[in-house]
N, C-alpha and C. Protein backbone atom coordinates (compact mmCIF):
# COMPACT_ATOMS: atom_id res chain seq x y z
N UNK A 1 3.89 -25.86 -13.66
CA UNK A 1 2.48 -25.70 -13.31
C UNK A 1 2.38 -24.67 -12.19
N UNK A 2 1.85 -23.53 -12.32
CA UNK A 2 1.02 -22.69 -11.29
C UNK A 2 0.57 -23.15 -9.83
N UNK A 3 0.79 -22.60 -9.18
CA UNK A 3 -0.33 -23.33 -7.68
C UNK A 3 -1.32 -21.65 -7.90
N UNK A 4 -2.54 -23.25 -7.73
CA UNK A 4 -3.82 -21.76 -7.78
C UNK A 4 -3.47 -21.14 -6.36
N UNK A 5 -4.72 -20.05 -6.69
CA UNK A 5 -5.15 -18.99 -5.69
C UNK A 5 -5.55 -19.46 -4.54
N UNK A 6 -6.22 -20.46 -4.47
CA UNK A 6 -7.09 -21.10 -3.06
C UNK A 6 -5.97 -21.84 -2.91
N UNK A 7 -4.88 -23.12 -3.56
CA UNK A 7 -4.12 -23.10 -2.69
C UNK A 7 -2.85 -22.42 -2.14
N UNK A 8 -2.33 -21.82 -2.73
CA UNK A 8 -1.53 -20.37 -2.07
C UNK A 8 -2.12 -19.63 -0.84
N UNK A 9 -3.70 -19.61 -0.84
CA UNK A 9 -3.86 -19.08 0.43
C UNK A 9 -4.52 -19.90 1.35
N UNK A 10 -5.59 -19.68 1.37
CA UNK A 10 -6.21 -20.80 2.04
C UNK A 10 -5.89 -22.28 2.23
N UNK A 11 -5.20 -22.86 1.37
CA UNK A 11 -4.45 -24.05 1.53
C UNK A 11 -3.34 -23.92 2.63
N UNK A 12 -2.53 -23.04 2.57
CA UNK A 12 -1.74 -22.90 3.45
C UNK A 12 -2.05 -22.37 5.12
N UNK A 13 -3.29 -21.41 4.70
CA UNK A 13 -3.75 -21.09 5.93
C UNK A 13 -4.20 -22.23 6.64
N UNK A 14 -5.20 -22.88 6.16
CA UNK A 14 -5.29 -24.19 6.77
C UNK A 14 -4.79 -25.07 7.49
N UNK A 15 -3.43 -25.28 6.47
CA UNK A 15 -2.11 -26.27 7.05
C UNK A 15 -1.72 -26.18 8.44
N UNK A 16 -1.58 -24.23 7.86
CA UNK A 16 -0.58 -24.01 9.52
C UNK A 16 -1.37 -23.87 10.72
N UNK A 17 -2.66 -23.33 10.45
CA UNK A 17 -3.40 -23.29 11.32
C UNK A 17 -3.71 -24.49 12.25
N UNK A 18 -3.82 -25.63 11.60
CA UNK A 18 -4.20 -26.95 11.88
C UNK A 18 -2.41 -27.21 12.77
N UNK A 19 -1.54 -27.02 12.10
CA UNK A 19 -0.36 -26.68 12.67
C UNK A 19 -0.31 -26.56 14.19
N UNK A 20 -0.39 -25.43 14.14
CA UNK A 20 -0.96 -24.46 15.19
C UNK A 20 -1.77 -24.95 16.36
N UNK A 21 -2.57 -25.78 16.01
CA UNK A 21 -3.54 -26.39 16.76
C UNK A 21 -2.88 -27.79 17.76
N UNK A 22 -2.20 -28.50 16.16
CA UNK A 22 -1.34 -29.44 17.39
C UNK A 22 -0.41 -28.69 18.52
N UNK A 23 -0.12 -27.58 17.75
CA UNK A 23 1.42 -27.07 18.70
C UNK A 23 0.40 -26.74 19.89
N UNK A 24 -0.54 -26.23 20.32
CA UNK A 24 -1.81 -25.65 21.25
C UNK A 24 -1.76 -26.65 22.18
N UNK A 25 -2.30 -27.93 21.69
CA UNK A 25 -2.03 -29.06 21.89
C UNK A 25 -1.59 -29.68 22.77
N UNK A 26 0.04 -29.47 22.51
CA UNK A 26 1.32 -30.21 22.96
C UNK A 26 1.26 -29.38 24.32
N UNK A 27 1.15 -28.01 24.36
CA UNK A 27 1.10 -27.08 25.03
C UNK A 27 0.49 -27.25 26.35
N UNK A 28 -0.88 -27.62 26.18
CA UNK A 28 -1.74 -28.20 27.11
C UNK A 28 -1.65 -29.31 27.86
N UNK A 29 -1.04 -30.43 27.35
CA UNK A 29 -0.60 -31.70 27.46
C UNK A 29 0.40 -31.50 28.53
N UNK A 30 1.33 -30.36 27.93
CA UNK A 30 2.69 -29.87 28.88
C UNK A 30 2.47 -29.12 30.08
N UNK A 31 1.68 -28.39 30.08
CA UNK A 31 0.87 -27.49 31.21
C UNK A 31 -0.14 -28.42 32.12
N UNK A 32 -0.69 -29.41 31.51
CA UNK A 32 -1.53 -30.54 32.18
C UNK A 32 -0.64 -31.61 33.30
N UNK A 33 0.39 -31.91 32.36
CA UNK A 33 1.33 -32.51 33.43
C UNK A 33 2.03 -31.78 34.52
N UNK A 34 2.51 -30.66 34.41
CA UNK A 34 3.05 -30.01 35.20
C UNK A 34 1.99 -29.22 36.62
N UNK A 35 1.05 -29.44 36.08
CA UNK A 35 -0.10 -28.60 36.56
C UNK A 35 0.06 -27.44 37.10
N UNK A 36 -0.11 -26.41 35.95
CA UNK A 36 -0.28 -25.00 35.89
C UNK A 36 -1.16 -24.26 34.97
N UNK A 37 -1.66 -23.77 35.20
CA UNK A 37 -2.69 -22.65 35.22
C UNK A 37 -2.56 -22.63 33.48
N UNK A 38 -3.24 -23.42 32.38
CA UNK A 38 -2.86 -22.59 31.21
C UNK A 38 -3.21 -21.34 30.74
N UNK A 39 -4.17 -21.01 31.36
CA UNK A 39 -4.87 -19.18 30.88
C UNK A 39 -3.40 -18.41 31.25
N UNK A 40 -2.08 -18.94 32.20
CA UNK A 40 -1.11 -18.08 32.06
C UNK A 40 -0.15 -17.73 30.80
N UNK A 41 -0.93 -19.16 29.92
CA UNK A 41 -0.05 -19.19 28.98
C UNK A 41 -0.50 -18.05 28.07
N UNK A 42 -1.53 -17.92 27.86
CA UNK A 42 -2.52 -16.61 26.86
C UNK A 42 -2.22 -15.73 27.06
N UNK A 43 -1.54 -15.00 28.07
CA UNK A 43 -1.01 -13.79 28.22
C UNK A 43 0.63 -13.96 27.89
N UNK A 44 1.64 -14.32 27.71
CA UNK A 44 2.77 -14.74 27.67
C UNK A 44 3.01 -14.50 26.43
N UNK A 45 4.29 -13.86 26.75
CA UNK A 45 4.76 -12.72 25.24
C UNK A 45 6.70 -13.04 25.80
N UNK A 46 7.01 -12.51 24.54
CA UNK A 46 8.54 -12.40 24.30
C UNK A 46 9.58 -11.86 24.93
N UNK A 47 8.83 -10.62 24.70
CA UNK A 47 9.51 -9.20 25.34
C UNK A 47 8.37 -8.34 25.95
N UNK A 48 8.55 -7.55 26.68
CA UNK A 48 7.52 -6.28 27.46
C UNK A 48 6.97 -5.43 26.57
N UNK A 49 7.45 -5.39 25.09
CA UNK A 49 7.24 -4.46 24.13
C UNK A 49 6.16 -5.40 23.27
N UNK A 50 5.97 -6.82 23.74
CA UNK A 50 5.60 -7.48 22.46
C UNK A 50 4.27 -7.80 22.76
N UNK A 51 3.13 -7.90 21.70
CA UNK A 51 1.91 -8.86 21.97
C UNK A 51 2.00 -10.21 22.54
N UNK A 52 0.96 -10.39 23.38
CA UNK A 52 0.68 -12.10 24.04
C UNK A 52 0.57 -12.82 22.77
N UNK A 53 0.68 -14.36 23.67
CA UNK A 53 0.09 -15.46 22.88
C UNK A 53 -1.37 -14.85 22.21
N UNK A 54 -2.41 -14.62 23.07
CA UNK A 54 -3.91 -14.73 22.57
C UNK A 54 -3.53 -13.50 21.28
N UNK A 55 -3.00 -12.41 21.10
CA UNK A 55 -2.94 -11.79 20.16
C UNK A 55 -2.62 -12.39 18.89
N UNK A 56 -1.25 -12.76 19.46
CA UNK A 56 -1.19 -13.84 17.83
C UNK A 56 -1.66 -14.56 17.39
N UNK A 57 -2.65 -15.58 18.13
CA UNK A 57 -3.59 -16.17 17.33
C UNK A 57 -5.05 -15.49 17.03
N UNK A 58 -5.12 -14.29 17.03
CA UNK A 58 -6.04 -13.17 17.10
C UNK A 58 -5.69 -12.63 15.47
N UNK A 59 -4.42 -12.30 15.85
CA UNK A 59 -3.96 -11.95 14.48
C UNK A 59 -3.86 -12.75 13.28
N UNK A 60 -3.17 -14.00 13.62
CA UNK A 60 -2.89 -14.69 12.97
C UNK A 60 -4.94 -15.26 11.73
N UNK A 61 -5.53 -15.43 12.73
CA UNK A 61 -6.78 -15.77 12.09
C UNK A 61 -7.48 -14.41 11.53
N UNK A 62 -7.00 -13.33 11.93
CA UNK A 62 -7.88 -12.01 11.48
C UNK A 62 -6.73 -12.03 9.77
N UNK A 63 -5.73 -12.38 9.56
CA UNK A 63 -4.79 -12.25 8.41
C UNK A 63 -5.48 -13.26 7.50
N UNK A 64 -5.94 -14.32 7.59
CA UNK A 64 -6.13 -15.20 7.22
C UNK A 64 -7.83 -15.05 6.47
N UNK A 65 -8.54 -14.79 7.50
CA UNK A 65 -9.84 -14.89 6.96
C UNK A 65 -10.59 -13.29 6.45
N UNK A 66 -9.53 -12.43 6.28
CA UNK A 66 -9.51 -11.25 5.77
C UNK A 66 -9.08 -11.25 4.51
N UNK A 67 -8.34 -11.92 4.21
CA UNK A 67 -7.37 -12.42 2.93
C UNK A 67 -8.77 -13.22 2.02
N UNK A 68 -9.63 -14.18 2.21
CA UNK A 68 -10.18 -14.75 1.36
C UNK A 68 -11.64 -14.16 1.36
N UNK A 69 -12.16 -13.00 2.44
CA UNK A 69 -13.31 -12.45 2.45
C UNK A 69 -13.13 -11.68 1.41
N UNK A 70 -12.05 -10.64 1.24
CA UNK A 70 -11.80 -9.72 0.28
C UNK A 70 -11.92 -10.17 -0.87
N UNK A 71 -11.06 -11.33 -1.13
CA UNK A 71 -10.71 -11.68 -2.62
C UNK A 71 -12.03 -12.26 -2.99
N UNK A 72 -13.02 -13.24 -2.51
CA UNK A 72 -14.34 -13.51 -2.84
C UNK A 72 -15.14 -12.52 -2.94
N UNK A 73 -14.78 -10.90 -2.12
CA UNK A 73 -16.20 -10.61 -2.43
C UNK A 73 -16.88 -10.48 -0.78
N UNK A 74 -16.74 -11.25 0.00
CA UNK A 74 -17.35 -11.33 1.11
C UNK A 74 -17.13 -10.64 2.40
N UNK A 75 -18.10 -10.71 3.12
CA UNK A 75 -18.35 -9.49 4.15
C UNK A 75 -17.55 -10.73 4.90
N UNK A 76 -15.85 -10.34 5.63
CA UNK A 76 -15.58 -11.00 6.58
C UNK A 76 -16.47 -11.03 8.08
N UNK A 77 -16.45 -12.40 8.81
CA UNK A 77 -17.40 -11.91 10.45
C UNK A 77 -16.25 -11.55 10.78
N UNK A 78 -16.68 -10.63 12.12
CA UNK A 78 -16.58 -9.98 12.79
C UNK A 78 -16.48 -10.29 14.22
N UNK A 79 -14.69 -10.35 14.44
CA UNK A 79 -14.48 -11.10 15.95
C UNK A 79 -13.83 -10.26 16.65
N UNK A 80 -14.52 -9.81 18.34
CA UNK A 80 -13.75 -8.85 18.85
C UNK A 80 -12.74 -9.54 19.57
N UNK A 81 -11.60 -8.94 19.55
CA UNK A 81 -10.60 -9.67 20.67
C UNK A 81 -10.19 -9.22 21.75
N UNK A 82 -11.28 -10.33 22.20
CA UNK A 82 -11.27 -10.23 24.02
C UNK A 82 -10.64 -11.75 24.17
N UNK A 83 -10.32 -12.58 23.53
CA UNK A 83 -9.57 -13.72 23.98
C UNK A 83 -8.77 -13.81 25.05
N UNK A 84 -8.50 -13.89 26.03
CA UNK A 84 -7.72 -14.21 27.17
C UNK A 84 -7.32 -15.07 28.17
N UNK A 85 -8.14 -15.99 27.58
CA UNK A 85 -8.30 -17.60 28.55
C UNK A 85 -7.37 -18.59 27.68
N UNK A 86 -6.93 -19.61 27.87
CA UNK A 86 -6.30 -20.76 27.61
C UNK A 86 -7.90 -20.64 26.38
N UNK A 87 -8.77 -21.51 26.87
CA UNK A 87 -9.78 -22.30 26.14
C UNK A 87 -10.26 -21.08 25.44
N UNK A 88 -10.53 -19.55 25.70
CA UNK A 88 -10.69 -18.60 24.48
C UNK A 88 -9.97 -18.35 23.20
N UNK A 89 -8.33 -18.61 23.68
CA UNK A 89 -7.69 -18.67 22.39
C UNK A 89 -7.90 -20.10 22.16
N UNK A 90 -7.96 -21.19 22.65
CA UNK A 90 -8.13 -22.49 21.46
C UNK A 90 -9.68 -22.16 20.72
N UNK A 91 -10.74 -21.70 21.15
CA UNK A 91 -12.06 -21.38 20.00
C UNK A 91 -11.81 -20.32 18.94
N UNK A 92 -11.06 -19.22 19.49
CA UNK A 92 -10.82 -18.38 18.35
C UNK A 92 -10.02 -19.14 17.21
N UNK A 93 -8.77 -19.93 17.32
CA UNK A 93 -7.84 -20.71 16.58
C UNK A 93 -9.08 -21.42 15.96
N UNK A 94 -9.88 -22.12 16.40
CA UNK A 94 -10.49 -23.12 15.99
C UNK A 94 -11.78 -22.56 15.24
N UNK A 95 -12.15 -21.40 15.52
CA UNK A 95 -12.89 -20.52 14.47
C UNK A 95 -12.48 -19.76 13.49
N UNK A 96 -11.08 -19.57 13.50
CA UNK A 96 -10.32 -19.09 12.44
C UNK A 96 -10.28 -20.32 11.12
N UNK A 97 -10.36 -21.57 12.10
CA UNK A 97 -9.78 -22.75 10.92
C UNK A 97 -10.90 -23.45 10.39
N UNK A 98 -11.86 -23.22 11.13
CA UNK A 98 -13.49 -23.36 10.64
C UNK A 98 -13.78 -22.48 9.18
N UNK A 99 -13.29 -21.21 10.09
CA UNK A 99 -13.97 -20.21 8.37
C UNK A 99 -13.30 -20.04 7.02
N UNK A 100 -11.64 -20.83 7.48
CA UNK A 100 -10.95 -20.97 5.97
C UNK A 100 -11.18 -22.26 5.49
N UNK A 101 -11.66 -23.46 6.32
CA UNK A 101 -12.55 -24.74 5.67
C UNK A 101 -13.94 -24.49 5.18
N UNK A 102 -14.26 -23.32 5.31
CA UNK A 102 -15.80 -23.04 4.66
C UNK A 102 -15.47 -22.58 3.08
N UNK A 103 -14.37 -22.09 2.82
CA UNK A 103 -13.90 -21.88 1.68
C UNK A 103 -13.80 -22.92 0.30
N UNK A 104 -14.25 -22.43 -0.60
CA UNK A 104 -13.72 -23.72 -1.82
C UNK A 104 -13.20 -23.46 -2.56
N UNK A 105 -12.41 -23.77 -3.85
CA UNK A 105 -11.40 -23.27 -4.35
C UNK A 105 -12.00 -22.26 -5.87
N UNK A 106 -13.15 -22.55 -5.59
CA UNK A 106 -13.48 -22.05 -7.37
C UNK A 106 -14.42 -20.23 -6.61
N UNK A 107 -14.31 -20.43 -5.07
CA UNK A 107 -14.31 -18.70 -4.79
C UNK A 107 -13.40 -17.80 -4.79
N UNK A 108 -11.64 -18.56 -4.98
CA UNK A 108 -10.89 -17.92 -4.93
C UNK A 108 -10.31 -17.99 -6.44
N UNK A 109 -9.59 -18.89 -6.78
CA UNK A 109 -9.44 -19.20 -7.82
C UNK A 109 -9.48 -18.39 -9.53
N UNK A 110 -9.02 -17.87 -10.16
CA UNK A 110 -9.20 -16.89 -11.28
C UNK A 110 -9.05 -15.38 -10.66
N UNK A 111 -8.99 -15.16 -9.25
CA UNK A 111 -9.01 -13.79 -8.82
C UNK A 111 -7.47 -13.07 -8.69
N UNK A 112 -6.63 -13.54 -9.06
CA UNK A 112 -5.41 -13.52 -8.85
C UNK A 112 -5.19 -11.89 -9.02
N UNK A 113 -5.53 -11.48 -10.70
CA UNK A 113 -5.54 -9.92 -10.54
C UNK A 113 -6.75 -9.19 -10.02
N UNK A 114 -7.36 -9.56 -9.57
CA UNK A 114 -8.82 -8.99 -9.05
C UNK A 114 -7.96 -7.76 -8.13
N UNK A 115 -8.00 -6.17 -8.82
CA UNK A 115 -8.05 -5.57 -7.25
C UNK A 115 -8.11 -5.31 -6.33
N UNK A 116 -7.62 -5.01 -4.99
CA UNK A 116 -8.16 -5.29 -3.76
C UNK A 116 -7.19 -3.73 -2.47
N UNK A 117 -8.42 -3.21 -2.81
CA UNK A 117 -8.05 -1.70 -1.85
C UNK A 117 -7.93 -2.13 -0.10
N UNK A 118 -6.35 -1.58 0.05
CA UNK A 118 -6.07 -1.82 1.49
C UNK A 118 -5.75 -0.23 2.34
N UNK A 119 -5.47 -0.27 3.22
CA UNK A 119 -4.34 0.64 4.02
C UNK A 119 -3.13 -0.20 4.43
N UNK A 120 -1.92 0.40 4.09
CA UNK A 120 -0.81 -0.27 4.76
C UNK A 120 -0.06 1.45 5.05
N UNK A 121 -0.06 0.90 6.22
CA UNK A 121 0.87 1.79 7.32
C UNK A 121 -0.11 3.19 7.10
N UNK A 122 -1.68 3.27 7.37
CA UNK A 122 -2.09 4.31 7.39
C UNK A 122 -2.51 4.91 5.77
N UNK A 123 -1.45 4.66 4.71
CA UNK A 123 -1.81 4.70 3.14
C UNK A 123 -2.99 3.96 2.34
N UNK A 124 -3.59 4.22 1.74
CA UNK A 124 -4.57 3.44 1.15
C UNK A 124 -3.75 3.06 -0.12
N UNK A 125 -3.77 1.62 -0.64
CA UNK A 125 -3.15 1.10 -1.93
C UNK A 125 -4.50 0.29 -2.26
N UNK A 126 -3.97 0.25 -3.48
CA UNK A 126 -4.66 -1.57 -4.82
C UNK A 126 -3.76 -2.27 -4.83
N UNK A 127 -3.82 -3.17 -4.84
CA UNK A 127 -3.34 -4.45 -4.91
C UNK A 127 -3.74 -5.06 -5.37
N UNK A 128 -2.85 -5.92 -6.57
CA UNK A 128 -4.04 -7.49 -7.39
C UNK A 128 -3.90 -8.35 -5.83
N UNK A 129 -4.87 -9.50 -6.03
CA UNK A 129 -4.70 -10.49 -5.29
C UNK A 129 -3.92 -11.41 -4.75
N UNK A 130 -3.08 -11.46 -6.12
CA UNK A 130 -1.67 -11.84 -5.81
C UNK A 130 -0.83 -11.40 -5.49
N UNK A 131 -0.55 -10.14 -5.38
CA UNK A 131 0.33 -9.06 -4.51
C UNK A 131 -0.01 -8.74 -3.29
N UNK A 132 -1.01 -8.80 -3.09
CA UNK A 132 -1.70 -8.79 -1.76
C UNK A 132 -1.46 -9.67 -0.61
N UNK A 133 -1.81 -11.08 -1.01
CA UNK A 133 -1.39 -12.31 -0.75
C UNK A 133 0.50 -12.35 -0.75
N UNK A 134 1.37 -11.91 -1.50
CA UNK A 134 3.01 -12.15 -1.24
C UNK A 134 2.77 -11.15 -0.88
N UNK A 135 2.71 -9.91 -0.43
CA UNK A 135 3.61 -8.80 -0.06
C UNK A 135 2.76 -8.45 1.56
N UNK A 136 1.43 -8.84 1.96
CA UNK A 136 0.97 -8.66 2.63
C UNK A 136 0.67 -9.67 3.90
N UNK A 137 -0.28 -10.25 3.20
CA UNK A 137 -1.67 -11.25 3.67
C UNK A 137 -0.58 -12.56 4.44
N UNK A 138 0.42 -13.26 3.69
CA UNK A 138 1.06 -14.31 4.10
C UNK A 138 2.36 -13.76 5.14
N UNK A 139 3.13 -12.82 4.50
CA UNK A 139 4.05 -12.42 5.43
C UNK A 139 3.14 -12.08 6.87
N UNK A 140 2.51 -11.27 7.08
CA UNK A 140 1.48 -11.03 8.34
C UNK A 140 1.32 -12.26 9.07
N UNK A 141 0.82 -13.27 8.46
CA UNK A 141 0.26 -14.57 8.74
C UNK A 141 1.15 -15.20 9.59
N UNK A 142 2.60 -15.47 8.72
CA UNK A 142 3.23 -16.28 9.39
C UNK A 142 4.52 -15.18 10.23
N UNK A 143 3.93 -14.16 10.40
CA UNK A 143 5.17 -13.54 11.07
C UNK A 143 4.39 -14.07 12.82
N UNK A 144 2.65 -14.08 12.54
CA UNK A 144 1.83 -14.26 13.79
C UNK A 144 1.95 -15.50 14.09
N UNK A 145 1.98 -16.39 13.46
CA UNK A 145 1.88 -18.13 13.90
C UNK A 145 3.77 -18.21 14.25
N UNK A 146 4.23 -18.06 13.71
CA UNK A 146 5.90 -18.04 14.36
C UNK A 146 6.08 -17.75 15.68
N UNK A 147 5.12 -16.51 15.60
CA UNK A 147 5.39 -15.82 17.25
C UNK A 147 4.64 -16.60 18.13
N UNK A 148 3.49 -16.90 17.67
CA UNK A 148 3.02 -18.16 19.04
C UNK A 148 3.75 -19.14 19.30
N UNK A 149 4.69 -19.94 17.82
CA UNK A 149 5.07 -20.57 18.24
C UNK A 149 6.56 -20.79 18.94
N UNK A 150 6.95 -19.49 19.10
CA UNK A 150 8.12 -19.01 19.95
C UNK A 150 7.97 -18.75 21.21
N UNK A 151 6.56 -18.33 21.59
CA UNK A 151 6.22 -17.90 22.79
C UNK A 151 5.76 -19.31 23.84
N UNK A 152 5.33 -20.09 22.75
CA UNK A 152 5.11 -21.57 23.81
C UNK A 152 6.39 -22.00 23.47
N UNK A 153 7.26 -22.49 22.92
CA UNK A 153 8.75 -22.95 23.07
C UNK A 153 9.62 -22.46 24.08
N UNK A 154 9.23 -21.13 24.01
CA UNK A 154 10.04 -20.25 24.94
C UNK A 154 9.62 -20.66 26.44
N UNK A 155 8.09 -20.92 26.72
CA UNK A 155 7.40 -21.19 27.70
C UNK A 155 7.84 -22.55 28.16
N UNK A 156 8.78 -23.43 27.76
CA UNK A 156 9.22 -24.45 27.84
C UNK A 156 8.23 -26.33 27.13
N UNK A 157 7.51 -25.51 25.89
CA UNK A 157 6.92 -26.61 25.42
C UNK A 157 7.81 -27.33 24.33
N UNK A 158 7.79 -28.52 24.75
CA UNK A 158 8.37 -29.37 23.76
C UNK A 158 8.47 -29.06 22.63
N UNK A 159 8.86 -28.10 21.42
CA UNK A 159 8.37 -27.94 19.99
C UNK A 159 9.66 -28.12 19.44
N UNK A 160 9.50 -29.04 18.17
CA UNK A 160 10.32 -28.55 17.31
C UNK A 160 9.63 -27.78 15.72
N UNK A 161 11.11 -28.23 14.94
CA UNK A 161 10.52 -27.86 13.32
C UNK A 161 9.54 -28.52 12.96
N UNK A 162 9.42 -29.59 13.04
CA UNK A 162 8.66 -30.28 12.70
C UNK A 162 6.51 -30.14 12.71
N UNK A 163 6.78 -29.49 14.52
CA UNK A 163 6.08 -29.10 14.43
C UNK A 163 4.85 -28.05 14.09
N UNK A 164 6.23 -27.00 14.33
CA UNK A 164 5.75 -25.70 13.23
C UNK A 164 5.04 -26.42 11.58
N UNK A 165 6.06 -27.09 10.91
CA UNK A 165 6.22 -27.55 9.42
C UNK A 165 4.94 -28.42 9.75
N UNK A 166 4.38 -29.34 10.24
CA UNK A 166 3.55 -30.36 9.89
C UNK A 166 4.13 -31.38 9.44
């Protein structure tokens, strides 16, 4: 049996996002006890070369709700990222996971080869939907939710697999 279109994407976006949210979470909980500043955590990156936390969940929700605007048809909104606070990146996360629960499965669903004109690396391509989604849309996704969740581990938050996985 096939896994449809809505859940291949949006199903999964969901998951991890919601994911994501506990790991945010744990984060706060950990920063609450210790009592420190969490807006330090929103800036907090890997390496000197690398994007912050607030980026990746910037990214992570711009991959996500770009992915099912296209394939429906729909004018994605439009979020600037100025996130930089502790509580700015938990609303953006939490408006990212709002607008892939606004989704239902019979908008995505049958679009699998539906065309879908991108730029990658500056090039303009087509892409069916389903190529879009494996070669693009998901790798992006979770290369961004990984990295947050390396950057609070790294930050000394309790995480395991588990929590990444759900």
């Amino acid at each position: 049996m096939s896994t449809s279109l809505y859940a291949a994407s949006s199903g999964v976006f969901i998951r991890m996002l919601t994911n994501l949210q506990a790991i945010m979470a744990k984060a706060e909980a950990y920063g609450t006890e210790r009592k420190f500043n969490l807006d330090n955590l929103a800036g907090l990156r890997l390496a000197p070369d690398m994007h912050p936390l607030s980026f990746q969940i910037q990214s992570a929700t711009d991959r996500a709700k770009l992915f099912v605007a296209r394939v429906s048809g729909q004018d994605a909104p439009s979020w600037p990222d100025t996130e930089k606070t502790w509580g700015e990146v938990k609303e953006r996360l939490a408006k990212g996971l709002d607008y892939q629960k606004s989704y239902k499965p019979e908008q995505l669903d049958g679009h699998e080869a539906k065309m879908i004109p991108l730029k990658v690396h500056g090039e303009p391509v087509e892409w069916s939907a389903e190529e879009y989604l494996n070669r693009n849309a998901l790798p992006n996704f979770y290369f961004h939710v990984t990295t947050a969740y390396d950057i609070l581990r790294h930050a000394g938050v309790p995480l395991g697999k588990r929590d990444f996985t759900g």
